[in-house]
Protein backbone atom coordinates (compact mmCIF):
# COMPACT_ATOMS: atom_id res chain seq x y z
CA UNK A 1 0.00 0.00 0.00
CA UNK A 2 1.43 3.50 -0.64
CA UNK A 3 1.79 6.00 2.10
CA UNK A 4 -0.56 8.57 1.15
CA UNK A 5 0.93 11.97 0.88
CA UNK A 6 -0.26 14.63 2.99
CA UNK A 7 -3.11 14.68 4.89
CA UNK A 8 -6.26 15.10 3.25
CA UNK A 9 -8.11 17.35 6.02
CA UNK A 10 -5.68 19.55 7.42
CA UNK A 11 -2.85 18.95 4.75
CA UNK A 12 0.00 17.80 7.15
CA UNK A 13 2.69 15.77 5.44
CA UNK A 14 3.50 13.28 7.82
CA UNK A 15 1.04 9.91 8.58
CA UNK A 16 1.47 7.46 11.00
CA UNK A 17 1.10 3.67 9.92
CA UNK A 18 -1.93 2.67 11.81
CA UNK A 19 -2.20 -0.90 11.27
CA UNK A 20 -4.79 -2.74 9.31
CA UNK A 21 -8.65 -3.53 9.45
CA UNK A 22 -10.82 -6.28 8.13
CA UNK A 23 -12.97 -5.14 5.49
CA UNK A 24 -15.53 -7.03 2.88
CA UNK A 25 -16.17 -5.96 -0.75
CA UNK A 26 -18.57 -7.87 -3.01
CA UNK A 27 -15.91 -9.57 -5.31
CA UNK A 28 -14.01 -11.05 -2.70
CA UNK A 29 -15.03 -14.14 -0.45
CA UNK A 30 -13.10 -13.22 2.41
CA UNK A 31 -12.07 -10.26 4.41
CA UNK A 32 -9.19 -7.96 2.45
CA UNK A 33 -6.63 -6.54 4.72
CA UNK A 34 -6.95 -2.12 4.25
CA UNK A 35 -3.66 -0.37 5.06
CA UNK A 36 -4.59 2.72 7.54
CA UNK A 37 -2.43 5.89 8.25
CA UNK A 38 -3.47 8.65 11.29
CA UNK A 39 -2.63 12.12 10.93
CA UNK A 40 -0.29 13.07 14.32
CA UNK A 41 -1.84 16.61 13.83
CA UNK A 42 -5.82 16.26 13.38
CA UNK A 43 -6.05 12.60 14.41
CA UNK A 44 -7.61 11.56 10.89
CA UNK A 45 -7.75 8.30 10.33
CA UNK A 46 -7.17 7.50 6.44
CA UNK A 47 -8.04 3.88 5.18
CA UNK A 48 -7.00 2.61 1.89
CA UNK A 49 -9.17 0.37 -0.52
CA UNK A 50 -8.23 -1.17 -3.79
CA UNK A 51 -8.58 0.55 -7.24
CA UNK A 52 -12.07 0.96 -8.63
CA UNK A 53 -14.17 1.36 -5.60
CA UNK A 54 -16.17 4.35 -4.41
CA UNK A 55 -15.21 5.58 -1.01
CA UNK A 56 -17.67 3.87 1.38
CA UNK A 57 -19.09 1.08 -0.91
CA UNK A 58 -18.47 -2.01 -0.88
CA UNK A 59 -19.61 -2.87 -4.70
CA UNK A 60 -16.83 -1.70 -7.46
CA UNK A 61 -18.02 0.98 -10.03
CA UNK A 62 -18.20 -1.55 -12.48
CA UNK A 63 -20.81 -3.22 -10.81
CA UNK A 64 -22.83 -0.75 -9.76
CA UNK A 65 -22.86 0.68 -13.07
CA UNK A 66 -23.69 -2.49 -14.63
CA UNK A 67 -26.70 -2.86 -12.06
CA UNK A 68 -28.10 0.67 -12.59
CA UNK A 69 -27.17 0.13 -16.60
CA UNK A 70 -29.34 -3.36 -16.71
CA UNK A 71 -32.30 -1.32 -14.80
CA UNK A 72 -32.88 1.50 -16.66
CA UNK A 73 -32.06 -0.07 -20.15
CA UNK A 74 -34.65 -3.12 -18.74
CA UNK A 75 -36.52 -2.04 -16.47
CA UNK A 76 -35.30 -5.20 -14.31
CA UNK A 77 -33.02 -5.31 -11.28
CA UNK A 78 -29.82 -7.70 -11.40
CA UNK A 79 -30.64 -10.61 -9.67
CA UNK A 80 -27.06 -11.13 -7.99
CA UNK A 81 -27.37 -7.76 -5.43
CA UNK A 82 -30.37 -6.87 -3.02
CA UNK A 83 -32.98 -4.99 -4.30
CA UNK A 84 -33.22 -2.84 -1.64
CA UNK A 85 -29.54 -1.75 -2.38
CA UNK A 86 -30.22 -1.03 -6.35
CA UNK A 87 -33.27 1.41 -5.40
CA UNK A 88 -30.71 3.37 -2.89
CA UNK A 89 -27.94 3.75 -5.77
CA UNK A 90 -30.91 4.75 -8.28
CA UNK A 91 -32.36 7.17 -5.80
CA UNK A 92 -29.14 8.55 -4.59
CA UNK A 93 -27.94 9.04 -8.71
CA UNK A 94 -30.97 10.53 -9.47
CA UNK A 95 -30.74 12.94 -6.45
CA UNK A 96 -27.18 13.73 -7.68
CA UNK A 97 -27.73 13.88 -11.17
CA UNK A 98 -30.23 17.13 -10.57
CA UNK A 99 -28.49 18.66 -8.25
CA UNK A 100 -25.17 18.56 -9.90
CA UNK A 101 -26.10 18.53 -13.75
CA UNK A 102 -29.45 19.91 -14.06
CA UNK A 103 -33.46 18.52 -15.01
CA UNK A 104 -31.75 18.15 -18.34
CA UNK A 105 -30.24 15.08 -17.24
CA UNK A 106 -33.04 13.42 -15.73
CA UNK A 107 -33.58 11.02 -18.51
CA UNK A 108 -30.13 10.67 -19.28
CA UNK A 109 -28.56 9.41 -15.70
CA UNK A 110 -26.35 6.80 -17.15
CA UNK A 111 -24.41 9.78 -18.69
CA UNK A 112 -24.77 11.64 -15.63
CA UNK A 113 -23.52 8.57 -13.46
CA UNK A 114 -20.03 9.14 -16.25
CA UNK A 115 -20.01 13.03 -15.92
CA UNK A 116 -20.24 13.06 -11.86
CA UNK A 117 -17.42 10.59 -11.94
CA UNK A 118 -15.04 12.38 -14.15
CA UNK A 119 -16.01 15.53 -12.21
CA UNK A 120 -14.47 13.73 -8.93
CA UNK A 121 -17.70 13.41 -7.35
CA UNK A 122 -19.78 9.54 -6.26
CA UNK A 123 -22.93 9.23 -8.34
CA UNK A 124 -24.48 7.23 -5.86
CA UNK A 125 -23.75 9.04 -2.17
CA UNK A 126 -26.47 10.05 -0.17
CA UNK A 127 -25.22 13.56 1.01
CA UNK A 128 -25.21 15.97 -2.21
């Protein structure tokens, strides 16, 4: 795992290895190992996760993408994740979607699931 530069809330450039936690993602049958640094300064804790993963989900962006993709293209939810779970990313997109891009994106949320991802921003949180 690479040491993460500075720290990302109050900038300071040292981080303290602080050990590792147990955490599940979808794709993986057991429990991945996450890397976590503290800041010495603001006592931020900063956990690493692999490549392709939204912070705070434990689905990759491919898959959630593929989920929201197969229900608005079909009108059917992908039988592999919870339902419950696919109505809170389509809710939470389509809350993010107008308040980042605009009512002209409402019927175009697959491109405004791309544009709020290039932009730096998760499609799919709950807090705009």
């Amino acid at each position: 795992w690479p040491r993460p530069e500075p720290c990302p809330r109050c900038q300071e450039p040292r981080v303290w290895g602080h050990g590792f936690v147990a955490v599940y993602f979808d794709e993986y049958p057991r429990a991945l190992f996450l890397r976590r640094y503290r800041c010495p300064v603001c006592g931020c804790v900063i956990r690493l996760r692999p490549k392709g993963y939204f912070e705070r989900f434990q689905a990759s962006i491919q898959r959630i993408y593929g989920s929201l993709r197969q229900r608005i293209v079909s009108g059917r939810y992908d039988l592999g994740l919870s339902r419950s779970r696919q109505r809170h990313w389509m809710c939470a997109l389509r809350r993010q979607v107008a308040a980042a891009l605009g009512e002209g994106f409402r019927f175009r949320l697959l491109e405004g699931f791309c544009a709020l991802v290039k932009a730096g921003r998760v499609p799919i949180a709950t807090r705009i």
